[in-house]
N, C-alpha and C. Protein backbone atom coordinates (compact mmCIF):
# COMPACT_ATOMS: atom_id res chain seq x y z
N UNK A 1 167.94 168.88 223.12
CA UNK A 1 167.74 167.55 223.68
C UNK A 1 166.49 166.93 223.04
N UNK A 2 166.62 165.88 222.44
CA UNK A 2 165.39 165.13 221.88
C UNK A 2 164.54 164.28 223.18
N UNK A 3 163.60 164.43 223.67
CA UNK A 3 162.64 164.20 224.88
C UNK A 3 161.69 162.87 224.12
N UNK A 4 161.81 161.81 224.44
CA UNK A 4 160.67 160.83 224.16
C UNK A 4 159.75 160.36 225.73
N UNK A 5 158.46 160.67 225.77
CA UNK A 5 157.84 160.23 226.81
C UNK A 5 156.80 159.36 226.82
N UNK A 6 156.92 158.05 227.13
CA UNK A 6 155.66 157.12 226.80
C UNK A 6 154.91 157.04 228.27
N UNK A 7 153.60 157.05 227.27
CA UNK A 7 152.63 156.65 228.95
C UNK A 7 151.24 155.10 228.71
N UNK A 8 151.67 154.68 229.36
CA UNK A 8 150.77 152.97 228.96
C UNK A 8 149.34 153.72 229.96
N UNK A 9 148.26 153.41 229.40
CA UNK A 9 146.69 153.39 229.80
C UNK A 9 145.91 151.72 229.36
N UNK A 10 145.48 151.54 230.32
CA UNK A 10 144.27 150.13 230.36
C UNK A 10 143.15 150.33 229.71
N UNK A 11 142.71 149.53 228.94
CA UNK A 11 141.37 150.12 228.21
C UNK A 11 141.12 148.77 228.54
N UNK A 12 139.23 148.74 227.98
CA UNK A 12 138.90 147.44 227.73
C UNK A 12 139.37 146.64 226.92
N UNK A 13 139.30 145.47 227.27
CA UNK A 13 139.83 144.49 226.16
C UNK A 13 139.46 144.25 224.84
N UNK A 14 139.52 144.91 223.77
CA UNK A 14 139.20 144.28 222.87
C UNK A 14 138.71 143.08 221.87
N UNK A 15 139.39 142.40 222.44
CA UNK A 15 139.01 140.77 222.41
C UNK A 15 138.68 139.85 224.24
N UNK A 16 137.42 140.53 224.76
CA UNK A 16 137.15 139.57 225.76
C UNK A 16 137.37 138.59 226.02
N UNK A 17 138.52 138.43 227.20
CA UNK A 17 138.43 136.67 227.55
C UNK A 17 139.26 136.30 226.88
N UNK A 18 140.61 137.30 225.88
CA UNK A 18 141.37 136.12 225.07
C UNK A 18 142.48 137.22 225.20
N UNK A 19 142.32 138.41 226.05
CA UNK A 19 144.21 139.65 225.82
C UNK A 19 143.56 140.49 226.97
N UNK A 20 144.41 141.36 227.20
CA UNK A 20 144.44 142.62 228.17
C UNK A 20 144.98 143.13 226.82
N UNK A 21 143.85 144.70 227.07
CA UNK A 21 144.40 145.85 226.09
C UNK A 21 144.94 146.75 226.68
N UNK A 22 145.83 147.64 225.60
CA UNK A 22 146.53 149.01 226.58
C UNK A 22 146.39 150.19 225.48
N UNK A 23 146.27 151.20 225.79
CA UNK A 23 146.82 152.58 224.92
C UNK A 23 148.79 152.49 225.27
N UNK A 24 149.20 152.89 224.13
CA UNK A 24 151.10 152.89 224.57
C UNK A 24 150.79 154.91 223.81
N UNK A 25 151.22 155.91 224.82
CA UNK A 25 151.11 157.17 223.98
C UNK A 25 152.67 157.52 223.93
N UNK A 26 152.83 158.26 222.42
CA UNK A 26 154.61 158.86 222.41
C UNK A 26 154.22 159.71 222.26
N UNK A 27 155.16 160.57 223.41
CA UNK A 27 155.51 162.07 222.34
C UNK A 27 156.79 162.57 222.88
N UNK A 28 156.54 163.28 221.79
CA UNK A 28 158.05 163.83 221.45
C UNK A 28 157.93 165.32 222.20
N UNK A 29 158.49 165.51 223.49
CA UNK A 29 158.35 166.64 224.09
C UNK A 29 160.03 167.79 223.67
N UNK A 30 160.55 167.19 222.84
CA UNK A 30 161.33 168.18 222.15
C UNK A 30 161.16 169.13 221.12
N UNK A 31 161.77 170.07 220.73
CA UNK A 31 161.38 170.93 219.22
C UNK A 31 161.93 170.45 218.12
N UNK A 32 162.43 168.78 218.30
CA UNK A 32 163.24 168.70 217.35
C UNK A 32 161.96 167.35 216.48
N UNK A 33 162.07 167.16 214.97
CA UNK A 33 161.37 166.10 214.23
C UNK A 33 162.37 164.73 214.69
N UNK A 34 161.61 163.51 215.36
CA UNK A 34 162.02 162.63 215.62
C UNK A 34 161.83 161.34 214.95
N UNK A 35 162.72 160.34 214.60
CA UNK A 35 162.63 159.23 214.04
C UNK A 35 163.06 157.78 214.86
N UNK A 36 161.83 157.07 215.05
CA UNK A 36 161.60 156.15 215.95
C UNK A 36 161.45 154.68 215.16
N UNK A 37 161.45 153.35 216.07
CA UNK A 37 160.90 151.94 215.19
C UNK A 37 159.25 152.50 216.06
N UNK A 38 158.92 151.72 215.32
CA UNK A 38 157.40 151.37 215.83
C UNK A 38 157.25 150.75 216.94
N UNK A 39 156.27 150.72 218.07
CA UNK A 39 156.50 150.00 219.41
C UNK A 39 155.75 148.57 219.14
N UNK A 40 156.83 147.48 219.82
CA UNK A 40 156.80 146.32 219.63
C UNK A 40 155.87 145.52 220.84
N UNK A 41 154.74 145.22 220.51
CA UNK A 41 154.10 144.35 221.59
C UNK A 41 154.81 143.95 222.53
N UNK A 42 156.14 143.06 222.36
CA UNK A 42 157.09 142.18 223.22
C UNK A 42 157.81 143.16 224.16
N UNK A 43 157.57 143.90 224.05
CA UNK A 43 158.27 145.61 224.86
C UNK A 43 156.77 145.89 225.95
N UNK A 44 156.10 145.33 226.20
CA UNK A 44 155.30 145.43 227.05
C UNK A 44 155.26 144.54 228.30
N UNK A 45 155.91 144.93 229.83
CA UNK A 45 155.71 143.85 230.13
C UNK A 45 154.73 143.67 231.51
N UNK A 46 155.08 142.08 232.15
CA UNK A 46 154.30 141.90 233.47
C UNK A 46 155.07 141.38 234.67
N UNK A 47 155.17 141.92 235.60
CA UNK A 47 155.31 140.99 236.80
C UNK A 47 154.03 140.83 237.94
N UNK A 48 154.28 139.49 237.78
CA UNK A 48 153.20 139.12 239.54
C UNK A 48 153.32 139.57 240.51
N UNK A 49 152.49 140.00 240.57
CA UNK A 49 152.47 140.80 242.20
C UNK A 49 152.79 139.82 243.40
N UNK A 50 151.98 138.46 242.82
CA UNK A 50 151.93 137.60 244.14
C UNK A 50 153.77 137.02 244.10
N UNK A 51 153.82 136.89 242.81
CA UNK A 51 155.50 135.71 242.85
C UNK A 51 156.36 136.82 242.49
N UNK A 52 156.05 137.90 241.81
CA UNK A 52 157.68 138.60 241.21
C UNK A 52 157.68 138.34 240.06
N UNK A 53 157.78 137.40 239.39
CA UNK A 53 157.98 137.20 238.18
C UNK A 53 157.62 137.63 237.12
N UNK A 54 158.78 137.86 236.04
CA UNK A 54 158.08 138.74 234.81
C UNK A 54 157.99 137.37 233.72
N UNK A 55 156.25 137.93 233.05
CA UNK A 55 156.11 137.27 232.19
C UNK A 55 156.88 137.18 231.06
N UNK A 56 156.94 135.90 230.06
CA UNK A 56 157.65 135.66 229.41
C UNK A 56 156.15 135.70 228.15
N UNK A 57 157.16 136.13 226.61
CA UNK A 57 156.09 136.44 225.72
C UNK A 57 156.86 135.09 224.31
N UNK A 58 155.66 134.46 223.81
CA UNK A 58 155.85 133.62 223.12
C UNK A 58 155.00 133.92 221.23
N UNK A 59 155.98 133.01 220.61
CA UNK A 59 154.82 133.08 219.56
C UNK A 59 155.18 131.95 218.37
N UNK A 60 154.34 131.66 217.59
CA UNK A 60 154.71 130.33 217.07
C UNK A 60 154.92 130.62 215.48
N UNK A 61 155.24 131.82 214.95
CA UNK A 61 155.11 132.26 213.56
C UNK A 61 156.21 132.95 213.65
N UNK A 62 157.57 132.98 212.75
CA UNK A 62 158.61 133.93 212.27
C UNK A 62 158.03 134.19 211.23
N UNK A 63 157.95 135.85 210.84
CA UNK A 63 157.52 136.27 209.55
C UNK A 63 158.83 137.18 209.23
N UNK A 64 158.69 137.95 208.45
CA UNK A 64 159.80 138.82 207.72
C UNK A 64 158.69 139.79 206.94
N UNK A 65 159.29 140.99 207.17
CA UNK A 65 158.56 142.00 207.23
C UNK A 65 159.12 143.23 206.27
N UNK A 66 158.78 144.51 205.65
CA UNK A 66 159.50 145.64 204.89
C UNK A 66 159.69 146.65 206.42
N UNK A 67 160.68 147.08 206.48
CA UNK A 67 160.89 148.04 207.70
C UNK A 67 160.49 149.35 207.34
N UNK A 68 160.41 149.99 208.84
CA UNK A 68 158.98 151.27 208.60
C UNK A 68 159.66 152.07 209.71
N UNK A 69 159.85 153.39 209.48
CA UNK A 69 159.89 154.33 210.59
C UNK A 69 158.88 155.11 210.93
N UNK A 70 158.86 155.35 212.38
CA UNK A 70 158.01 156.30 212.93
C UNK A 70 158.28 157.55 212.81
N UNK A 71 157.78 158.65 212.50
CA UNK A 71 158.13 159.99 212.20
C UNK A 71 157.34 160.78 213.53
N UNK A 72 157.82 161.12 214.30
CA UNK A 72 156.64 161.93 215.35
C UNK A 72 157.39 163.06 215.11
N UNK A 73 156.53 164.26 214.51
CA UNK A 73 156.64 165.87 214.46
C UNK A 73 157.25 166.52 216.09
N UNK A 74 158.02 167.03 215.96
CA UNK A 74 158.32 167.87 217.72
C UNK A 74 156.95 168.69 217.82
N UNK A 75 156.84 168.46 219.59
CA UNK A 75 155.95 168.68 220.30
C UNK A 75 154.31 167.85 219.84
N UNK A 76 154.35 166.83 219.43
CA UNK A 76 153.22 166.12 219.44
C UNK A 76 153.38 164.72 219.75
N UNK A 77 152.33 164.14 219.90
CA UNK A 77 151.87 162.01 220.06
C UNK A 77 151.10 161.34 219.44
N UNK A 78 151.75 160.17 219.87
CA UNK A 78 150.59 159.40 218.68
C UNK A 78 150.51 157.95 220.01
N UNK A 79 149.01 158.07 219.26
CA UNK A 79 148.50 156.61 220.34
C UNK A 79 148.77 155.40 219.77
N UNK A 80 149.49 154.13 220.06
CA UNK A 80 149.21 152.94 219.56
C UNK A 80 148.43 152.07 220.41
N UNK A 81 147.21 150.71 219.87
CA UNK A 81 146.67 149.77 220.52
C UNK A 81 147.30 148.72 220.89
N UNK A 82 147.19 148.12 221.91
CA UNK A 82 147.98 147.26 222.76
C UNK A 82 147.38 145.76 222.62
N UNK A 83 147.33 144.54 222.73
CA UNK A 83 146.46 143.70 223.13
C UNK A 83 147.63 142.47 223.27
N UNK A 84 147.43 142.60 224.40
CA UNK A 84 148.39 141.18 225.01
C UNK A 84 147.85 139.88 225.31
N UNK A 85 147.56 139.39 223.71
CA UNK A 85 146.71 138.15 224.28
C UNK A 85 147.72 136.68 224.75
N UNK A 86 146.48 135.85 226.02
CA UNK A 86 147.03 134.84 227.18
C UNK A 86 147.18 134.03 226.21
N UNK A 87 148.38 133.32 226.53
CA UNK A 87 149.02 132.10 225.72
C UNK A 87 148.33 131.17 226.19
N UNK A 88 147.30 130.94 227.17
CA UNK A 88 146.71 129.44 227.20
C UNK A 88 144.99 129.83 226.14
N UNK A 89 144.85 131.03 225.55
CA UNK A 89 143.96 131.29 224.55
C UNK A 89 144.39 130.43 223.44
N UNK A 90 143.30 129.60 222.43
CA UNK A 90 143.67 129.46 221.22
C UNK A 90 143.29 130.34 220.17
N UNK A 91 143.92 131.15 218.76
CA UNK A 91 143.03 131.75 217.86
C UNK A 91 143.59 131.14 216.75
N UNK A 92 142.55 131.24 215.70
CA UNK A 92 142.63 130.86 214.44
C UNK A 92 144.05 131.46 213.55
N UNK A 93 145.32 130.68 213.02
CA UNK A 93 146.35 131.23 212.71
C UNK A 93 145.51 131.06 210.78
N UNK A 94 145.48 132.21 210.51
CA UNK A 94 145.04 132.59 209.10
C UNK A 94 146.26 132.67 208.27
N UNK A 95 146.29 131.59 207.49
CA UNK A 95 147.53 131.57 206.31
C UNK A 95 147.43 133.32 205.77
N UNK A 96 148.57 133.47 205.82
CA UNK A 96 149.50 135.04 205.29
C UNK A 96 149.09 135.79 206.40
N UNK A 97 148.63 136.12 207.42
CA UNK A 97 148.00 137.01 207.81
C UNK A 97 148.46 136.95 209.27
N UNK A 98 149.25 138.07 209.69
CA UNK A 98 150.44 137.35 211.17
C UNK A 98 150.26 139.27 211.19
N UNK A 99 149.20 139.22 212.16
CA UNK A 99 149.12 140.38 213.02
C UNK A 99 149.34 139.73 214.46
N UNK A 100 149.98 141.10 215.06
CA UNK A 100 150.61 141.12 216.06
C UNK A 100 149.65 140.00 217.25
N UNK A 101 148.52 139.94 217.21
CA UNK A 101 147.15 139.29 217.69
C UNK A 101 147.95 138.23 218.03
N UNK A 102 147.65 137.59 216.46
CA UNK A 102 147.78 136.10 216.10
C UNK A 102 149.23 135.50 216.42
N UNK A 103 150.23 136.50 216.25
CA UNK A 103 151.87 136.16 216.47
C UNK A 103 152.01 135.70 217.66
N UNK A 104 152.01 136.90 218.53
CA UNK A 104 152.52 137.36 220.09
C UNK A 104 151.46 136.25 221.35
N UNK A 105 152.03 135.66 221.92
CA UNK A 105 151.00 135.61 223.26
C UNK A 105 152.01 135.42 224.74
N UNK A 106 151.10 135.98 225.74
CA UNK A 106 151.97 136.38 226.78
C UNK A 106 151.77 134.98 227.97
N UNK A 107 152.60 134.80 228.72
CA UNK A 107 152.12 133.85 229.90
C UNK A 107 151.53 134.67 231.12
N UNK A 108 149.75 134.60 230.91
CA UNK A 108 149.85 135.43 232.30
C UNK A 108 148.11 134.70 232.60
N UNK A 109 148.79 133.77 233.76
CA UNK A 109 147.76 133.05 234.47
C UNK A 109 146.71 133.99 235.21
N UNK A 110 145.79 133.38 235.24
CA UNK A 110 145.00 134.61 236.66
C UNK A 110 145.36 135.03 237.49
N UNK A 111 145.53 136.29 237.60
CA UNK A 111 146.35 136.81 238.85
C UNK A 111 146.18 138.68 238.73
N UNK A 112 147.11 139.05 240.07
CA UNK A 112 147.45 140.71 239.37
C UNK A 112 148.75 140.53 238.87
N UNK A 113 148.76 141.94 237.95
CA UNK A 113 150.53 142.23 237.64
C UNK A 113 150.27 143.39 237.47
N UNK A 114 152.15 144.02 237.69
CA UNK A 114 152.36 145.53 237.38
C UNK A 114 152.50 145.20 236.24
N UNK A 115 151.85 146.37 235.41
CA UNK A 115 152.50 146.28 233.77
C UNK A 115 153.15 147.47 233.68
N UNK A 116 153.79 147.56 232.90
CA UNK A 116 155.24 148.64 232.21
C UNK A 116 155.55 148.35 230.42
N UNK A 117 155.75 149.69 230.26
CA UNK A 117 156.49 149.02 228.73
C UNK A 117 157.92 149.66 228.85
N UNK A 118 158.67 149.31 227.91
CA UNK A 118 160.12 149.71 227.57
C UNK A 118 160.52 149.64 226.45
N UNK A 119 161.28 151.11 225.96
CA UNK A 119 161.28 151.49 224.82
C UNK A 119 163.07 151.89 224.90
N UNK A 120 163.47 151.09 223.91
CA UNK A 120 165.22 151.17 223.87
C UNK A 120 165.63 151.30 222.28
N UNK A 121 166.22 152.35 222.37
CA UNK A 121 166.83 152.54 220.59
C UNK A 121 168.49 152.38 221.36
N UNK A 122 169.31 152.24 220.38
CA UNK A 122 170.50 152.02 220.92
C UNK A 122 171.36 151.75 219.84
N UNK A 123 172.87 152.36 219.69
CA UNK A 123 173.71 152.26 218.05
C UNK A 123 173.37 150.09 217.81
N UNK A 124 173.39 149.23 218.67
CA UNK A 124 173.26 147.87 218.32
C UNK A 124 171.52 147.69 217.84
N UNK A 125 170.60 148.49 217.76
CA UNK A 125 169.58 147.95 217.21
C UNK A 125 169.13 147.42 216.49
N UNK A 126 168.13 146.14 216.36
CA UNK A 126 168.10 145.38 215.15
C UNK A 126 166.31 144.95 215.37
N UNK A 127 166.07 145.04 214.27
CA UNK A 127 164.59 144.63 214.60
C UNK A 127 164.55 143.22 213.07
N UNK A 128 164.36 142.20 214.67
CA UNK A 128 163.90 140.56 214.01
C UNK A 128 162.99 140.65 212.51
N UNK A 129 162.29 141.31 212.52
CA UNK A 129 161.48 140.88 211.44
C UNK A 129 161.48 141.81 210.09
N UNK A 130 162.47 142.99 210.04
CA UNK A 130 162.59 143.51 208.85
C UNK A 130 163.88 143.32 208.89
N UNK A 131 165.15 143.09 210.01
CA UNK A 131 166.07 142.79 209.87
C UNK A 131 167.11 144.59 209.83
N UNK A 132 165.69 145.81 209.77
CA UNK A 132 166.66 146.90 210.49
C UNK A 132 167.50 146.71 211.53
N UNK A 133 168.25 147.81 210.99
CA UNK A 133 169.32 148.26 212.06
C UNK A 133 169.45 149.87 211.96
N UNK A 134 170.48 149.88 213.09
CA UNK A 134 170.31 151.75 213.10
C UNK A 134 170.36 152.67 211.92
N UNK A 135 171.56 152.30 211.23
CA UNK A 135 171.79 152.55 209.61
C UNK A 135 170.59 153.13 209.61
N UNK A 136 169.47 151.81 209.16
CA UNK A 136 168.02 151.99 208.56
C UNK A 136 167.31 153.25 209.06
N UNK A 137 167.57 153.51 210.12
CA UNK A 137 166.89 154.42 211.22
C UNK A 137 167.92 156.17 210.78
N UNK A 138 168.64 156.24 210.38
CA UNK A 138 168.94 157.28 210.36
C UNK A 138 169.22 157.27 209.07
N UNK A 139 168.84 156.48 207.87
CA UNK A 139 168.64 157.02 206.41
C UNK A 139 167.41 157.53 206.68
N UNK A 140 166.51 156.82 207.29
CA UNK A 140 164.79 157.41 207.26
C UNK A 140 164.84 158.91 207.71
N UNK A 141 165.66 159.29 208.89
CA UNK A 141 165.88 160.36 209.31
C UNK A 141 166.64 161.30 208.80
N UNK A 142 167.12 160.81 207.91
CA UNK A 142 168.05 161.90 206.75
C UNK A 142 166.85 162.01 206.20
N UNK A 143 166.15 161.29 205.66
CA UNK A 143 165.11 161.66 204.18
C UNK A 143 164.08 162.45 204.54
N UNK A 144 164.06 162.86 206.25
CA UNK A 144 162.92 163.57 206.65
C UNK A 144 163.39 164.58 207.34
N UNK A 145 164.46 165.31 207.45
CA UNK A 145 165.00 166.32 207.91
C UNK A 145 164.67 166.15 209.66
N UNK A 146 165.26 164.95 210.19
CA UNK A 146 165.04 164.29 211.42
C UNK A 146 166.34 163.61 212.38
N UNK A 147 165.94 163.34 213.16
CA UNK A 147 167.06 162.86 213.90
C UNK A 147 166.46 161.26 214.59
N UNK A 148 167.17 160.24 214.85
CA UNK A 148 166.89 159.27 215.49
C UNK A 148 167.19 159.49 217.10
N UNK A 149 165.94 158.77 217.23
CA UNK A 149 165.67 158.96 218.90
C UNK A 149 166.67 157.72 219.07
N UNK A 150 167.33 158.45 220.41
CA UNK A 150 167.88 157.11 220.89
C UNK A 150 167.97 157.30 222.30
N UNK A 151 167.98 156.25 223.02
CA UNK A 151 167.89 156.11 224.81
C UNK A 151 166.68 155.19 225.08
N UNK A 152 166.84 155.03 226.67
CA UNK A 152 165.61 154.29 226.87
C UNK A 152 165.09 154.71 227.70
N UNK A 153 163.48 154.71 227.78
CA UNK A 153 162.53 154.99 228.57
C UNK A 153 161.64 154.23 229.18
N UNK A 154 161.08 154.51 230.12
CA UNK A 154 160.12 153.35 230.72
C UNK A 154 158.82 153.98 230.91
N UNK A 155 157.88 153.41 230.65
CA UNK A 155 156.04 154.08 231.01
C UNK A 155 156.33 154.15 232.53
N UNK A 156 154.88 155.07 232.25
CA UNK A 156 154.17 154.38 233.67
C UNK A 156 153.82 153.12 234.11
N UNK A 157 153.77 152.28 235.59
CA UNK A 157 153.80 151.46 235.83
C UNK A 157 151.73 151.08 236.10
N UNK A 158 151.42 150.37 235.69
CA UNK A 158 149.50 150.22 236.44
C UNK A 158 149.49 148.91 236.84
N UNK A 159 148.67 148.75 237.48
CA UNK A 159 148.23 147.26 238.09
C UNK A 159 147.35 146.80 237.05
N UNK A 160 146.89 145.59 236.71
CA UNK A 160 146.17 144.99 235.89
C UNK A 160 145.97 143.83 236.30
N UNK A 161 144.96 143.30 236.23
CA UNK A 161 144.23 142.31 236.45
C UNK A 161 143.95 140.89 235.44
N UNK A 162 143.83 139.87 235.09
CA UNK A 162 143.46 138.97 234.25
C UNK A 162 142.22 138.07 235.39
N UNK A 163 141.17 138.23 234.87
CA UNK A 163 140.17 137.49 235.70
C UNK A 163 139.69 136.03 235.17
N UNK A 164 139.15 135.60 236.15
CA UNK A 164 139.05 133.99 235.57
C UNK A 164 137.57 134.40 234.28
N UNK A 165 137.26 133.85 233.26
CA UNK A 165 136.45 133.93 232.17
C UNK A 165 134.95 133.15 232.36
């Protein structure tokens, strides 16, 4: 059985006053070499505690991208950085240069929310900006004596905060 287990952690914000940061950790609690996409900011999400509602994530740049697999060795993890910056933030959009920062911004007024991420491989997968699909995902995993993860998982759930600035 191939085992994927993610766990979301709150760190400080990296950029004060303009995102909520997170640790996203994978691992691969199987013996088997696993082949994953990379975890997508927009796979992170929020609901209000006070209304229910899950935030909606925006961004004003389509780029196109070379597609990349994740390789996680059986029985180990790897940490990725999180930063969900507020869509009523402005930042400087730098010609060529469309990191996840500058792309992504989330709607999340002052308030609390549960946050969660969600992680779904599935035979219809397609990722917007290199234009993979599963295919892609299990040549990478042929070339590495691997298997593609597939199923979906959900983190842990934390409360988080956005405070007025």
């Amino acid at each position: 059985m191939t085992q994927l287990e993610i766990q979301l952690g709150h760190v400080d914000a990296r950029h004060p006053g303009k995102c909520l940061s997170f640790t996203l950790t994978l691992r691969n609690s199987s013996e088997t070499r696993l082949v994953l996409p990379y975890p997508d900011i927009t796979d992170l999400r929020f609901r209000s505690c006070t209304t229910g509602d899950v935030s909606e994530w925006y961004t004003d740049s389509f780029v196109s991208s070379e597609g990349a697999a994740l390789v996680l060795e059986a029985s180990t993890s790897r940490v990725f950085k999180l930063d969900a910056r507020f869509q009523d933030v402005n930042v400087e959009m730098l010609p060529h240069e469309f990191s996840e920062f500058q792309r992504w911004c989330v709607d999340l007024p002052i308030g609390e929310y549960t946050a969660w991420y969600t992680f779904v491989v599935s035979d219809d997968y397609f990722d917007g900006d290199s234009h993979w699909r599963i295919g892609d995902l299990e040549r990478e995993a042929a070339a590495h004596d691997a298997v593609v993860w597939k199923g979906q998982v959900f983190s842990n759930a934390i409360t988080v905060v956005r405070r007025p600035t």
